[in-house]
C-alpha atoms as a PDB file:
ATOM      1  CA  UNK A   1      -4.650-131.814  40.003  1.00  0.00           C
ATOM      2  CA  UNK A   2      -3.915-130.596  36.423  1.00  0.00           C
ATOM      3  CA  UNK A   3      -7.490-130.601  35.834  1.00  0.00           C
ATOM      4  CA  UNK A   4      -8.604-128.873  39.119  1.00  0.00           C
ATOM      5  CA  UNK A   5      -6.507-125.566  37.957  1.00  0.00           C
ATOM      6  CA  UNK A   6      -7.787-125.958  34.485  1.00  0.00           C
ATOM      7  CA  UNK A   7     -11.402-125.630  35.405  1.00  0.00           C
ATOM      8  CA  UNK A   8     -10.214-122.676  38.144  1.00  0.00           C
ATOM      9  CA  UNK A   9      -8.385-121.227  35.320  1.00  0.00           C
ATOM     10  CA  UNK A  10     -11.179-120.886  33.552  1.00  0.00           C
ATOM     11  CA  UNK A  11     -13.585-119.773  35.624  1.00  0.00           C
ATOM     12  CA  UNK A  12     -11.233-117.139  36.309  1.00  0.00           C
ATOM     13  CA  UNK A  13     -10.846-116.012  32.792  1.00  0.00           C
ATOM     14  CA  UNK A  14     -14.659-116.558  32.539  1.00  0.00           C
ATOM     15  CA  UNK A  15     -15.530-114.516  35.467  1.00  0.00           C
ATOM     16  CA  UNK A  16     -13.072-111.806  34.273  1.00  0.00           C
ATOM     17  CA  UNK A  17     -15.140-111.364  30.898  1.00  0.00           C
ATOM     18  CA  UNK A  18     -18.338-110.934  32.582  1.00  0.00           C
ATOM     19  CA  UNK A  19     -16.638-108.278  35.027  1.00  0.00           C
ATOM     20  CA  UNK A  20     -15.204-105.890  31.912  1.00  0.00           C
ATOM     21  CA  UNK A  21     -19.123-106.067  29.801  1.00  0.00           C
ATOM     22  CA  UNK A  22     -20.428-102.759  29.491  1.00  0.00           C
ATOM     23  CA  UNK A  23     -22.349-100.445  28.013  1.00  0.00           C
ATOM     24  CA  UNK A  24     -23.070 -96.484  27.322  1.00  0.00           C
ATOM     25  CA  UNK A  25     -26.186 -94.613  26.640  1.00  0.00           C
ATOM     26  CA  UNK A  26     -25.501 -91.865  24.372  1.00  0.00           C
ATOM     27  CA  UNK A  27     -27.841 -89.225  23.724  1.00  0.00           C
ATOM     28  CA  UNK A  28     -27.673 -85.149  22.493  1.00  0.00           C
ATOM     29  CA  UNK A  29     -30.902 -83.534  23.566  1.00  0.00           C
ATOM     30  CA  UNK A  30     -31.547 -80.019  23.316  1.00  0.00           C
ATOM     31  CA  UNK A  31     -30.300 -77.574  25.715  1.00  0.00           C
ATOM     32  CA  UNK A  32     -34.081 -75.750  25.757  1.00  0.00           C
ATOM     33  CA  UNK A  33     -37.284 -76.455  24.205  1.00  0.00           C
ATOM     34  CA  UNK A  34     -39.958 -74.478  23.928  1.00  0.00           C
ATOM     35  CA  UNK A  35     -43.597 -74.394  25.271  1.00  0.00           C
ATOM     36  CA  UNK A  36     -45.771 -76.858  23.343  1.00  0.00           C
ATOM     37  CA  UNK A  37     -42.844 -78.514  21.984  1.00  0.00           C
ATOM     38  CA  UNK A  38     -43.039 -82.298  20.712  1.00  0.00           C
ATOM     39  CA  UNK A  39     -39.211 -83.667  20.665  1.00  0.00           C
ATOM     40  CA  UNK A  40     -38.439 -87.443  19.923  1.00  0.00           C
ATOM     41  CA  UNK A  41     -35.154 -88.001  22.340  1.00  0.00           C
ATOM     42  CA  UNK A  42     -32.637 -90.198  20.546  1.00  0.00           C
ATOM     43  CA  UNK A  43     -30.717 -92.572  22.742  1.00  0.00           C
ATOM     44  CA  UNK A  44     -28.001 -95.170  21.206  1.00  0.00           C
ATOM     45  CA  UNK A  45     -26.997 -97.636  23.235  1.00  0.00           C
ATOM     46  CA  UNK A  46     -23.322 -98.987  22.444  1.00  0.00           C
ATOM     47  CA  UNK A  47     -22.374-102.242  24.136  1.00  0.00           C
ATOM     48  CA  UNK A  48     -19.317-105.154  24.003  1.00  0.00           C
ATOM     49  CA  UNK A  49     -21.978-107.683  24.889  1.00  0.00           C
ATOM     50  CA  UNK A  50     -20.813-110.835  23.254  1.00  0.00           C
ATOM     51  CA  UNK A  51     -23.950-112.528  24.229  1.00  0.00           C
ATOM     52  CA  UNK A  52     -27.447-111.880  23.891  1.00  0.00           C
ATOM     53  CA  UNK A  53     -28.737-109.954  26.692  1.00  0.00           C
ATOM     54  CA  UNK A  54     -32.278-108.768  26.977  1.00  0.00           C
ATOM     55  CA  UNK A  55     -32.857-105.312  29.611  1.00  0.00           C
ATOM     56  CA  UNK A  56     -34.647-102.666  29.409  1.00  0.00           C
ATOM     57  CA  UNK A  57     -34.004 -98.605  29.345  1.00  0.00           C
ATOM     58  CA  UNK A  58     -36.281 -96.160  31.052  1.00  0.00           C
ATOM     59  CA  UNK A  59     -36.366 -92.198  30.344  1.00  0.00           C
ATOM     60  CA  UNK A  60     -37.784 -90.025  33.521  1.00  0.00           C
ATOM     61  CA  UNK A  61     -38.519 -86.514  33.486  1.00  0.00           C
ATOM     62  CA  UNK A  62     -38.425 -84.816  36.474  1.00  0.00           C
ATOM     63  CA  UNK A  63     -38.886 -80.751  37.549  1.00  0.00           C
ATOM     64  CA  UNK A  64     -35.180 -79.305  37.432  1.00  0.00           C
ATOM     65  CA  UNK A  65     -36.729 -77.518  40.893  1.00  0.00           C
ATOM     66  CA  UNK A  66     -38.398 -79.882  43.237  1.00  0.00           C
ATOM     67  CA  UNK A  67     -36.641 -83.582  41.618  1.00  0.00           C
ATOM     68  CA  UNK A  68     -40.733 -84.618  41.284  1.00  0.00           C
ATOM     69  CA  UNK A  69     -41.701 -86.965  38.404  1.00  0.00           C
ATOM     70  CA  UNK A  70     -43.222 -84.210  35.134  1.00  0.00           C
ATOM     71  CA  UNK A  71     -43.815 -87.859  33.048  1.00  0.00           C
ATOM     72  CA  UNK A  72     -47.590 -87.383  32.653  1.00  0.00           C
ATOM     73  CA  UNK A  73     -47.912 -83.839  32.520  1.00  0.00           C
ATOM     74  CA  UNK A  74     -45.391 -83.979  29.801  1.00  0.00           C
ATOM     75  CA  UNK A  75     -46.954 -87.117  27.866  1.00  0.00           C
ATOM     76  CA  UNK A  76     -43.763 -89.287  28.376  1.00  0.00           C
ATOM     77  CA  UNK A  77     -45.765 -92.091  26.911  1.00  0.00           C
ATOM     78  CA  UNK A  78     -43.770 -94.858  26.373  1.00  0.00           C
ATOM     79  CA  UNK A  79     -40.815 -94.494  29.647  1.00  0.00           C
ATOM     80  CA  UNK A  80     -39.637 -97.832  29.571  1.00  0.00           C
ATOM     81  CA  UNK A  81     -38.763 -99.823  26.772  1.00  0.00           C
ATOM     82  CA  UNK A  82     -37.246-103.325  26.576  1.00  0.00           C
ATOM     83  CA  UNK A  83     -34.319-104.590  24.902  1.00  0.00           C
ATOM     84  CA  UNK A  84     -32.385-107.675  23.396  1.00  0.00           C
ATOM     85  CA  UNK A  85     -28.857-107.249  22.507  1.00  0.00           C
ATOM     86  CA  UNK A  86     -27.096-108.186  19.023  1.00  0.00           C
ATOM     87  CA  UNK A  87     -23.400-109.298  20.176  1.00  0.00           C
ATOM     88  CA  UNK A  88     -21.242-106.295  19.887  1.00  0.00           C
ATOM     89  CA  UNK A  89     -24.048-104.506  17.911  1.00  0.00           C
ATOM     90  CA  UNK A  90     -25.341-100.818  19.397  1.00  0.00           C
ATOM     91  CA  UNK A  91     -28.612-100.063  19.407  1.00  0.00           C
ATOM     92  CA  UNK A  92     -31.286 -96.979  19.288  1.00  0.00           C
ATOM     93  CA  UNK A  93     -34.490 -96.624  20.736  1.00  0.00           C
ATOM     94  CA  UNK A  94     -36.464 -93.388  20.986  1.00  0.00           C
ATOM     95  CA  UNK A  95     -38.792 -91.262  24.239  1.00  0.00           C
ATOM     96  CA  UNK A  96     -41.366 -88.879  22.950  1.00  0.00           C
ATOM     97  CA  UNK A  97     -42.438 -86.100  24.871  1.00  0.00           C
ATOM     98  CA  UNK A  98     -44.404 -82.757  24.866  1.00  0.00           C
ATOM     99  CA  UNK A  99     -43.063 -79.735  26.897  1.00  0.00           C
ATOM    100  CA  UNK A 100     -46.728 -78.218  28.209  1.00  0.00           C
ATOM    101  CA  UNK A 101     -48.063 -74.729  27.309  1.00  0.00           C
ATOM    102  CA  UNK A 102     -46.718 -72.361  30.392  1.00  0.00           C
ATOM    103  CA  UNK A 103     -44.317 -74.733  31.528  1.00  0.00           C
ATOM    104  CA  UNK A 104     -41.717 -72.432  34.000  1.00  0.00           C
ATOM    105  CA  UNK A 105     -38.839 -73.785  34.185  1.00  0.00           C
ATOM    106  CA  UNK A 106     -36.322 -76.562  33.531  1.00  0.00           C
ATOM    107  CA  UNK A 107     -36.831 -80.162  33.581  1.00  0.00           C
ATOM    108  CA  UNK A 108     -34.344 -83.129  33.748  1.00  0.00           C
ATOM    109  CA  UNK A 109     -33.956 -86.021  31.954  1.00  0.00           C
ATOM    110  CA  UNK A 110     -32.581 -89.466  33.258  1.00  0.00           C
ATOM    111  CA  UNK A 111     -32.090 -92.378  31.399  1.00  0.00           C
ATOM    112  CA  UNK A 112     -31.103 -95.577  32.658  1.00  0.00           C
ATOM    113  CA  UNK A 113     -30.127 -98.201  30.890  1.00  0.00           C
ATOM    114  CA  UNK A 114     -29.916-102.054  32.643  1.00  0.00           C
ATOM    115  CA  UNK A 115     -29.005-105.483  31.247  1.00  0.00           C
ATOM    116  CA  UNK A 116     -28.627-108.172  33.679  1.00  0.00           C
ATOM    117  CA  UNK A 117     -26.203-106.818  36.556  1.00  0.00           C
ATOM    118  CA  UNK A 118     -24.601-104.654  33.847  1.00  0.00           C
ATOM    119  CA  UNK A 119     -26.269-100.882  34.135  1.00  0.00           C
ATOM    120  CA  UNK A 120     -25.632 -97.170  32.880  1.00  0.00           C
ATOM    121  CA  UNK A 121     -27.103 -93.846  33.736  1.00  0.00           C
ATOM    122  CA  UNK A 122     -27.014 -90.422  32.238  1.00  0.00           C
ATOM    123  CA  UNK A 123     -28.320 -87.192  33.578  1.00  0.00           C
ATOM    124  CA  UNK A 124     -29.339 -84.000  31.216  1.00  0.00           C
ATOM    125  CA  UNK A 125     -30.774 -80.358  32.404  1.00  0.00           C
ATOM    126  CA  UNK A 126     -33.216 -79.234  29.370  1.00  0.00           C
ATOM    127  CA  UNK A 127     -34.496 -75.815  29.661  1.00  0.00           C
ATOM    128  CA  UNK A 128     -37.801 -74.688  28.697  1.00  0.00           C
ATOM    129  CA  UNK A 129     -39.330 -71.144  26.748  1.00  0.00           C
ATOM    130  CA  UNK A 130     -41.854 -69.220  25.117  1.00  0.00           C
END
């Protein structure tokens, strides 16, 4: 019996730690760019992983206007990278894009970050210029 709510004990406490893992994707682009602009987006990723987990993190660019993908028009090369966590160590990873010549309007940027059942998402409006 004594053993029976050991073992549930710990599966509780077990289960418990998995639920409170997280992470954060943290990233400052620029509020506008401007035509024919190269810009390397800089995206830490800060965890309390105390395992290694390995994910991935994609970046999507999409027309502020009509929500349709921009990716290839604006040379978003490399939109999904893969990751493998270092216990309670953040991490940074970099998207390179070019805004094209005569490009009206704004685009957004999504990044989504996923590690097992574990997952975070940010959203940024990035206008573009002359």
């Amino acid at each position: 019996m004594k053993n029976s709510l050991l073992l549930v004990l710990l599966l509780c406490i077990g289960s418990f730690a998995n639920a409170q893992e997280s992470f954060r994707i943290i990233a400052k682009p620029p509020a506008s760019l401007k035509w024919g602009q190269s810009y390397q987006l800089k995206a830490k990723v800060a965890h309390n992983f105390t395992t290694e987990k390995t994910g991935g993190i994609t970046c999507t660019l999409l027309n502020a206007k009509t929500h349709k993908p921009v990716d290839g028009w604006f040379i978003n090369i490399f939109p999904f990278q893969y990751f493998t966590t270092i216990a309670n160590t953040p991490f940074e990873t970099e998207f390179s894009f070019t805004v094209p010549h005569q490009y009206k309007g704004s685009f957004e940027i999504i990044l989504v970050a996923q590690a097992d059942q574990i997952k975070d998402s940010v959203h940024y409006l990035v206008a573009t210029h002359k």
